[in-house]
C-alpha atoms as a PDB file:
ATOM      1  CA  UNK A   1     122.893 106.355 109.209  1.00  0.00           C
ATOM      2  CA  UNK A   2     120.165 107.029 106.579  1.00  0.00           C
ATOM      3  CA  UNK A   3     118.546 104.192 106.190  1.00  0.00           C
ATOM      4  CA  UNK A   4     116.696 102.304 103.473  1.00  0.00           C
ATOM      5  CA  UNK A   5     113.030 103.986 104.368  1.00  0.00           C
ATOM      6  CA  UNK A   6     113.377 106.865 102.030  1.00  0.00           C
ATOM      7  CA  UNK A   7     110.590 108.588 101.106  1.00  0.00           C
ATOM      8  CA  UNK A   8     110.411 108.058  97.700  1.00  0.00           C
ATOM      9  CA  UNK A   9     110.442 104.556  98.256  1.00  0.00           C
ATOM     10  CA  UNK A  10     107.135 104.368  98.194  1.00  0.00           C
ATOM     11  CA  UNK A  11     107.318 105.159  94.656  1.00  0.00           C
ATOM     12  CA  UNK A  12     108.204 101.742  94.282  1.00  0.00           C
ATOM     13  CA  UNK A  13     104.799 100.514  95.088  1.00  0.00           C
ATOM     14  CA  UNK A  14     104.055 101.216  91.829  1.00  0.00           C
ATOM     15  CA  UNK A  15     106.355  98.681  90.335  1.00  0.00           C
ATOM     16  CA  UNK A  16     106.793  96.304  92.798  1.00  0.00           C
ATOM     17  CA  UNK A  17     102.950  95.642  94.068  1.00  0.00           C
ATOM     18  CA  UNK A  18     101.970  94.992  90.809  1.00  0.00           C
ATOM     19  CA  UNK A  19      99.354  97.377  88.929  1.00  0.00           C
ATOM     20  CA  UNK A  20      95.472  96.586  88.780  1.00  0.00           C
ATOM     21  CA  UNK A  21      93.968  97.257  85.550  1.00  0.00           C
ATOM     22  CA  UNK A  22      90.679  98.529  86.812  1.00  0.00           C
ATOM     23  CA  UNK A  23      89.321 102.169  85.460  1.00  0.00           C
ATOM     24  CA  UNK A  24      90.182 105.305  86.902  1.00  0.00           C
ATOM     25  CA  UNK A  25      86.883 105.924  89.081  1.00  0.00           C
ATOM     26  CA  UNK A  26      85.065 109.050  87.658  1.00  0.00           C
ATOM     27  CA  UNK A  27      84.610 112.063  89.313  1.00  0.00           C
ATOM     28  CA  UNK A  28      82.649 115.308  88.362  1.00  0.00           C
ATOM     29  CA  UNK A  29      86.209 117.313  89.468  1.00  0.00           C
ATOM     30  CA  UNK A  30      88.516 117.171  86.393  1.00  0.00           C
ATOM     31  CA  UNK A  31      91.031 118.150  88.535  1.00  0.00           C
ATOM     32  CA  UNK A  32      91.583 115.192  90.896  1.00  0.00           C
ATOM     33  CA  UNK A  33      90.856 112.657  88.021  1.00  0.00           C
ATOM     34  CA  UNK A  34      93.408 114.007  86.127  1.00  0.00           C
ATOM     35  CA  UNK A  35      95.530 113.334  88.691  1.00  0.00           C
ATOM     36  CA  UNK A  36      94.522 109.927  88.983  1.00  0.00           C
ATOM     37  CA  UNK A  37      95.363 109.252  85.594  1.00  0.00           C
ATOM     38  CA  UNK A  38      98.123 110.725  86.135  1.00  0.00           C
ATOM     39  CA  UNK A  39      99.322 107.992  89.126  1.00  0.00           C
ATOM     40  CA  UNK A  40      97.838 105.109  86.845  1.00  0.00           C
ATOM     41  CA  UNK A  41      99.823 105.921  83.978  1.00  0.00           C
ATOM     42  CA  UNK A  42     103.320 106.369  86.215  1.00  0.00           C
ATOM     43  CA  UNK A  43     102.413 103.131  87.912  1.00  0.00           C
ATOM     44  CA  UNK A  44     102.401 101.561  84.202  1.00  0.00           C
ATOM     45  CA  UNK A  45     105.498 102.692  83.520  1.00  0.00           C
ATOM     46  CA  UNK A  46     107.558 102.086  86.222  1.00  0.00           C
ATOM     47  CA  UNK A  47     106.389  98.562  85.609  1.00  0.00           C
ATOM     48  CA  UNK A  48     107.463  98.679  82.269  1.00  0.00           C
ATOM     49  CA  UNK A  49     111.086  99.436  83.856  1.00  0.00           C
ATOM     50  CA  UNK A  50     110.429  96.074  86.134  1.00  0.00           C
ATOM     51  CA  UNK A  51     109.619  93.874  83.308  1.00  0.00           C
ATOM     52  CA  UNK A  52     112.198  94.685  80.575  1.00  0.00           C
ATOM     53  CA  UNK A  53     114.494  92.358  80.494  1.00  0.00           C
ATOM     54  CA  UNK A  54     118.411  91.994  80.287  1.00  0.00           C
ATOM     55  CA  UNK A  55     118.738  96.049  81.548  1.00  0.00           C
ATOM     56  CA  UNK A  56     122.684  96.755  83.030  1.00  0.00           C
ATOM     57  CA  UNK A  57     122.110  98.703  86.416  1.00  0.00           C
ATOM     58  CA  UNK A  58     122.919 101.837  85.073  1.00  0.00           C
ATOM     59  CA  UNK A  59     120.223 101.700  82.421  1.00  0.00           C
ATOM     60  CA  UNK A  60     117.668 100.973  85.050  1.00  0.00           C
ATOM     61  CA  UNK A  61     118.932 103.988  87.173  1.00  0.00           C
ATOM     62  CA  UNK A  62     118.678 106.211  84.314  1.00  0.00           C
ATOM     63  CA  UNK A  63     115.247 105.381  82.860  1.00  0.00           C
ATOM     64  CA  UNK A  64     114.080 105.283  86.860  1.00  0.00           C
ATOM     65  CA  UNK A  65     115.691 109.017  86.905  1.00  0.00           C
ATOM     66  CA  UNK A  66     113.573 110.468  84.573  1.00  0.00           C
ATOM     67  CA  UNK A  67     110.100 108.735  85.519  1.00  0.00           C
ATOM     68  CA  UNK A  68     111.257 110.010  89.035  1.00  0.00           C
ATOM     69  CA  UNK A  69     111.962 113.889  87.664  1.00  0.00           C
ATOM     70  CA  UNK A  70     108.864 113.460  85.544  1.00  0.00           C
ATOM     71  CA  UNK A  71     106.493 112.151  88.148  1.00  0.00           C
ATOM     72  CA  UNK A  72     107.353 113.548  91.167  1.00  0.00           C
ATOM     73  CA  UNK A  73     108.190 117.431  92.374  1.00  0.00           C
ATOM     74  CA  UNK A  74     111.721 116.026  93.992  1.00  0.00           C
ATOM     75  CA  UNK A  75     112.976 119.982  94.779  1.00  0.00           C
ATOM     76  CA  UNK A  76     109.894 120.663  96.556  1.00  0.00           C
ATOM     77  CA  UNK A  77     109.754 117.556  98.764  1.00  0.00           C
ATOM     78  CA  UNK A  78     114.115 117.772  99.036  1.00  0.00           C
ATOM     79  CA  UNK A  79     113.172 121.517 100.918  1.00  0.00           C
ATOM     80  CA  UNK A  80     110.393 119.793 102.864  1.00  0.00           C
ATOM     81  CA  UNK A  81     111.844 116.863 103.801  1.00  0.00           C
ATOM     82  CA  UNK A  82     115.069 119.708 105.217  1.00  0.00           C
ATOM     83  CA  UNK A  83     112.678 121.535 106.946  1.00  0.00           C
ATOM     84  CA  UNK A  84     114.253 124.601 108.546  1.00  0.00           C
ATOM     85  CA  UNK A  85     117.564 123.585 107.843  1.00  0.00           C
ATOM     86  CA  UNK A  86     117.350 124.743 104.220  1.00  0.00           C
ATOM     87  CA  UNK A  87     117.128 128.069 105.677  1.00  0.00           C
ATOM     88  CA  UNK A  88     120.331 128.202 107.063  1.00  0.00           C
ATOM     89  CA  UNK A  89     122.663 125.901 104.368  1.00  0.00           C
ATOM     90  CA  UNK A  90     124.414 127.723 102.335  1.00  0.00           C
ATOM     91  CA  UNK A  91     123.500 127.839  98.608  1.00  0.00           C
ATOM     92  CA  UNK A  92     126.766 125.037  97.696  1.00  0.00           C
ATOM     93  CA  UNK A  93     125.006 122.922 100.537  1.00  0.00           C
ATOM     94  CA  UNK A  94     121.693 123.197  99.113  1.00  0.00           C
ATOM     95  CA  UNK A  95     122.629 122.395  95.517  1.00  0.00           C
ATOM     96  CA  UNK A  96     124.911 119.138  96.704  1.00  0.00           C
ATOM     97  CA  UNK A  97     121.828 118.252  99.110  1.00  0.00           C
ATOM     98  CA  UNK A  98     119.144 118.205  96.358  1.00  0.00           C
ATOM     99  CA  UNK A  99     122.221 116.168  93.802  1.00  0.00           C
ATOM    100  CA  UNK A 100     122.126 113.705  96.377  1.00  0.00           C
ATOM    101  CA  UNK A 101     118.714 113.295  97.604  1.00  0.00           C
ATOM    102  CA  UNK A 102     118.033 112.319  94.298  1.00  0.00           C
ATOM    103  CA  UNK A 103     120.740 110.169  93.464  1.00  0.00           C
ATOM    104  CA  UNK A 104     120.051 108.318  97.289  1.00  0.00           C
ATOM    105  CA  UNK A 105     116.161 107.731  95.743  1.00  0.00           C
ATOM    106  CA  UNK A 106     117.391 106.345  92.490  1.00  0.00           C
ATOM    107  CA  UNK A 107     119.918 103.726  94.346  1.00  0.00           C
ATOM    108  CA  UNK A 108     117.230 102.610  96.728  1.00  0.00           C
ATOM    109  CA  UNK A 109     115.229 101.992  93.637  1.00  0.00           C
ATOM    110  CA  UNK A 110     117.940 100.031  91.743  1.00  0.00           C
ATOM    111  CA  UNK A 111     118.518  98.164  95.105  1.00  0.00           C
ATOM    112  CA  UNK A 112     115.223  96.643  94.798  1.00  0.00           C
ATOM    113  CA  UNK A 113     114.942  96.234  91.431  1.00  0.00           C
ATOM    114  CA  UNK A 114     117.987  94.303  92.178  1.00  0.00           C
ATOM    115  CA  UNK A 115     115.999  92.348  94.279  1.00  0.00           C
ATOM    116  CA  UNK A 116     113.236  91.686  92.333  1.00  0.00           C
ATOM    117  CA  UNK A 117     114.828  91.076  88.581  1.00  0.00           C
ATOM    118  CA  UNK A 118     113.948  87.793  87.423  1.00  0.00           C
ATOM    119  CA  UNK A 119     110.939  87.192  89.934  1.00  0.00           C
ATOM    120  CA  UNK A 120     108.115  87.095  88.787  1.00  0.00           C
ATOM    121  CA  UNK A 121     105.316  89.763  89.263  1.00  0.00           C
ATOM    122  CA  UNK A 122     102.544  87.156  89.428  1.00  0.00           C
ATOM    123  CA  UNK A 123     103.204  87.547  92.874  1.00  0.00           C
ATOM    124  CA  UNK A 124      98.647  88.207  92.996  1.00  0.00           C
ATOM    125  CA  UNK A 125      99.518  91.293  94.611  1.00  0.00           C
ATOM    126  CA  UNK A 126      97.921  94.866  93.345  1.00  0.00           C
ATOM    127  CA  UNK A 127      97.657  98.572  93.823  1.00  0.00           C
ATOM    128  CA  UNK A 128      94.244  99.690  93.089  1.00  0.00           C
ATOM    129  CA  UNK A 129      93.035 102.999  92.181  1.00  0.00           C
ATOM    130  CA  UNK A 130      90.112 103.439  94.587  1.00  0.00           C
ATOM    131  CA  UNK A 131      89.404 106.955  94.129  1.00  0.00           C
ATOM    132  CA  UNK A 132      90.397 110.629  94.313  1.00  0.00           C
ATOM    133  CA  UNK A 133      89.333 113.946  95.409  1.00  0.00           C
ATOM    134  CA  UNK A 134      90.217 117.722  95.384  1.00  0.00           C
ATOM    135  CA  UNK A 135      92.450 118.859  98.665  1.00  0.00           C
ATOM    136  CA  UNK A 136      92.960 122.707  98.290  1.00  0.00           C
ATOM    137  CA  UNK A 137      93.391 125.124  95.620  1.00  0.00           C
ATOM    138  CA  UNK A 138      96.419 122.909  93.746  1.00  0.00           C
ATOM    139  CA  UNK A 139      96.223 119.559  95.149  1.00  0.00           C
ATOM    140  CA  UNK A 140      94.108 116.158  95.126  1.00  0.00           C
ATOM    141  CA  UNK A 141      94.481 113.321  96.673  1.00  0.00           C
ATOM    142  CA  UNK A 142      94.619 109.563  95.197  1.00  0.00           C
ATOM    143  CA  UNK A 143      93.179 106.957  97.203  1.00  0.00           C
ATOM    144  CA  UNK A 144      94.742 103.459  96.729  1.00  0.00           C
ATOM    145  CA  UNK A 145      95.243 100.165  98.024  1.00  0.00           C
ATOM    146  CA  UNK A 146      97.754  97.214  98.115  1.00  0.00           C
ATOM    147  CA  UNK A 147      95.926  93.949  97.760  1.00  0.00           C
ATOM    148  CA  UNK A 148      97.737  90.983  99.356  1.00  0.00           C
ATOM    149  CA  UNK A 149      96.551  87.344  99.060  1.00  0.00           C
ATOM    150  CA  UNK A 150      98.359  86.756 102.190  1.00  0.00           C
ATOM    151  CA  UNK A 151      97.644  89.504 104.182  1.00  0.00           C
ATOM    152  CA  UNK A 152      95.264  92.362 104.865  1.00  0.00           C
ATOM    153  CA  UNK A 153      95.094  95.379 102.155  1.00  0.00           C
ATOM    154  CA  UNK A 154      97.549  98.637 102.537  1.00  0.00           C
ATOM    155  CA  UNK A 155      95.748 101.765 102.344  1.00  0.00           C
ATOM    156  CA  UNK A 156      97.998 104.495 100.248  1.00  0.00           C
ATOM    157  CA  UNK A 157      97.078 107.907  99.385  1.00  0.00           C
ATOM    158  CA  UNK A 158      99.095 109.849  96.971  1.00  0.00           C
ATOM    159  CA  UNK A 159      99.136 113.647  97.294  1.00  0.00           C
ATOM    160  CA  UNK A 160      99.215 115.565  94.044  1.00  0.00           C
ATOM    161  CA  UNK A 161      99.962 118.953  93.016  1.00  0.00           C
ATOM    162  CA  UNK A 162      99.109 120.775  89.564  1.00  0.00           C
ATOM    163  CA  UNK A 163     101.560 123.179  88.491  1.00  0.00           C
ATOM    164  CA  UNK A 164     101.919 125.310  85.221  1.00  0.00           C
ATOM    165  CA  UNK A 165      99.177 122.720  84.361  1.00  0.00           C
ATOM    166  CA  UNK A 166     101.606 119.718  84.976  1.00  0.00           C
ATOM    167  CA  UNK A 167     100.744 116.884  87.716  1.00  0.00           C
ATOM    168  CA  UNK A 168     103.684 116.097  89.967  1.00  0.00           C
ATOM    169  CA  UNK A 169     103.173 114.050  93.259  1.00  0.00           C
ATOM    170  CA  UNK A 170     104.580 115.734  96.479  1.00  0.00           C
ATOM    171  CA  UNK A 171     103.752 113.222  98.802  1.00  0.00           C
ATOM    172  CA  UNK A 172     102.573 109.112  99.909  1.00  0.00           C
ATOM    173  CA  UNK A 173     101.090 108.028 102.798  1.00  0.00           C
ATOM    174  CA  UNK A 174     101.167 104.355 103.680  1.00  0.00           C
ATOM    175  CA  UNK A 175      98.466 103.730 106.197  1.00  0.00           C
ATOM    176  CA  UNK A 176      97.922 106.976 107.192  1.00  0.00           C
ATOM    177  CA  UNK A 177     101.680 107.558 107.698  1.00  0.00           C
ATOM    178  CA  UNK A 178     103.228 110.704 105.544  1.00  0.00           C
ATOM    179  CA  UNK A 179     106.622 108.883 104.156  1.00  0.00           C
ATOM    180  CA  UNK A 180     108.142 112.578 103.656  1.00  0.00           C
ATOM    181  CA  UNK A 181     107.252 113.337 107.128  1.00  0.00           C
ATOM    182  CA  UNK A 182     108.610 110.474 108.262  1.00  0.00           C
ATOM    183  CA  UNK A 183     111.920 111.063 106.474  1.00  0.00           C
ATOM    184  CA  UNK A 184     112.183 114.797 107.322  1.00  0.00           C
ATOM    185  CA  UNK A 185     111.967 113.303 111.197  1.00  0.00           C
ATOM    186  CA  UNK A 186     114.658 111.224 110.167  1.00  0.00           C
ATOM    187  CA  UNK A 187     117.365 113.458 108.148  1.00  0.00           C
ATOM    188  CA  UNK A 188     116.369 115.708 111.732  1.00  0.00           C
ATOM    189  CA  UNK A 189     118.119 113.402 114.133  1.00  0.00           C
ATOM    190  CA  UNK A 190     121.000 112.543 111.488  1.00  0.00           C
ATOM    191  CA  UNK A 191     121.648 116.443 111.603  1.00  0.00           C
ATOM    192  CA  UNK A 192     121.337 116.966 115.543  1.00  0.00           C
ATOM    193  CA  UNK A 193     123.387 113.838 116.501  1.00  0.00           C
ATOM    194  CA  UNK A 194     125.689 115.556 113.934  1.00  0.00           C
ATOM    195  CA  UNK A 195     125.737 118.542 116.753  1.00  0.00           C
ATOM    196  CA  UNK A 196     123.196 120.372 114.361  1.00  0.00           C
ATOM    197  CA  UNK A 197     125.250 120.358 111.572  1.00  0.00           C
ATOM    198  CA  UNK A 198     124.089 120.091 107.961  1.00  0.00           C
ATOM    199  CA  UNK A 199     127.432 119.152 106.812  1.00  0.00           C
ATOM    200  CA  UNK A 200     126.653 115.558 108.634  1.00  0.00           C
ATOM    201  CA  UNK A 201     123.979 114.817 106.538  1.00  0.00           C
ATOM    202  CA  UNK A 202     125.968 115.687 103.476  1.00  0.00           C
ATOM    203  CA  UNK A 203     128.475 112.976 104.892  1.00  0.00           C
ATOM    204  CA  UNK A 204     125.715 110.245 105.963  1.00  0.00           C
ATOM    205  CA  UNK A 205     124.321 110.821 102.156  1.00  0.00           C
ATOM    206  CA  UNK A 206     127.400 110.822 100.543  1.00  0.00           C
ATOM    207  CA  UNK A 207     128.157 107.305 102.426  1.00  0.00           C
ATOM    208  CA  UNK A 208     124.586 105.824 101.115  1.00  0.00           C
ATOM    209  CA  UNK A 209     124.899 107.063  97.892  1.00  0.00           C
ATOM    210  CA  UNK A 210     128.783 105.740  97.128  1.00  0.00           C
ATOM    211  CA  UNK A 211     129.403 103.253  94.304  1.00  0.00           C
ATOM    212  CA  UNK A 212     129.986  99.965  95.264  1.00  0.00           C
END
């Protein structure tokens, strides 16, 4: 069963922890600040989606669609989070795969925003920009952290990648823990309990991504 720790998930954090309204630290690397703009401003809007009131389901699953396509490289991390298996599904496989490892991030997304519509967002929690740093030739990484009144802070890192000059992120870690690792681990044992078939992950997604 695929459960509800997808990767992309973690996206939420930038709705649902609130956002901090503190300056982007500067750097002398153009590179990872840019990309820490880049997080700040998606954070911004994904609260924007959060606050706007009255929106039907569908609406919010569309607008989260395209800040999802826009913000993150979900191809890349749908291969990496398939690991070898992409290798050896066939190219319908791969298509329907990617179709519904997006549509399975957008539910869990409208799930909690679900959850959350008509709560406040005063809650005193917020995700702070702490500050960022070139990893690589194409990447930097975006240090952040969850403030909690009632708890201790959550250390997440946010791995970008520049592209044909566009930021996209490829990657969270919560603590220290990669979420797309974690969720390649997890599609893994879906697929060998389905006797290292692909086709039972295409059924398990299919299942978590039905209308209800």
């Amino acid at each position: 069963m695929i459960t509800r720790r997808i990767f992309i998930a973690a996206a939420a954090l930038l709705a649902f922890a609130g956002w901090a309204t503190a300056p982007v630290p500067a750097s002398a690397d153009p590179r990872s600040e840019s990309a820490a703009r880049f997080v700040q401003d998606l954070g911004a809007r994904a609260v924007d989606i959060l606050i706007t009131p009255d929106l039907q389901r569908q609406e919010v699953e569309n607008r989260f669609r395209t800040l999802l396509n826009e913000g993150f490289d979900v191809p890349y991390i749908g291969r990496f989070v398939l690991g070898r298996n992409w290798n050896t599904a066939t190219p319908e496989q791969r298509q329907e795969y990617l179709e519904l490892f997006e549509r399975l991030i957008v539910k869990v997304y409208a799930d909690r925003f679900s959850e959350y519509s008509g709560q406040s967002l005063d809650s005193g929690e917020t995700l702070k920009i702490l500050g960022h740093r070139p990893e690589g030739e194409r990447d930097a990484i975006v240090q952040s952290q969850i403030v909690r009144p009632d708890g201790p802070p959550v250390t997440v890192e946010w791995r970008v990648r520049q592209r044909d000059g566009q930021n996209k992120i490829i990657d969270v870690a919560v603590e220290g823990v990669s979420m797309s690792v974690t969720q390649r681990n997890e599609f893994a044992s879906v697929i060998q309990r389905g006797g290292g078939s692909i086709d039972a992950l295409l059924n398990a997604l299919r299942q978590r991504t039905a209308a209800r």
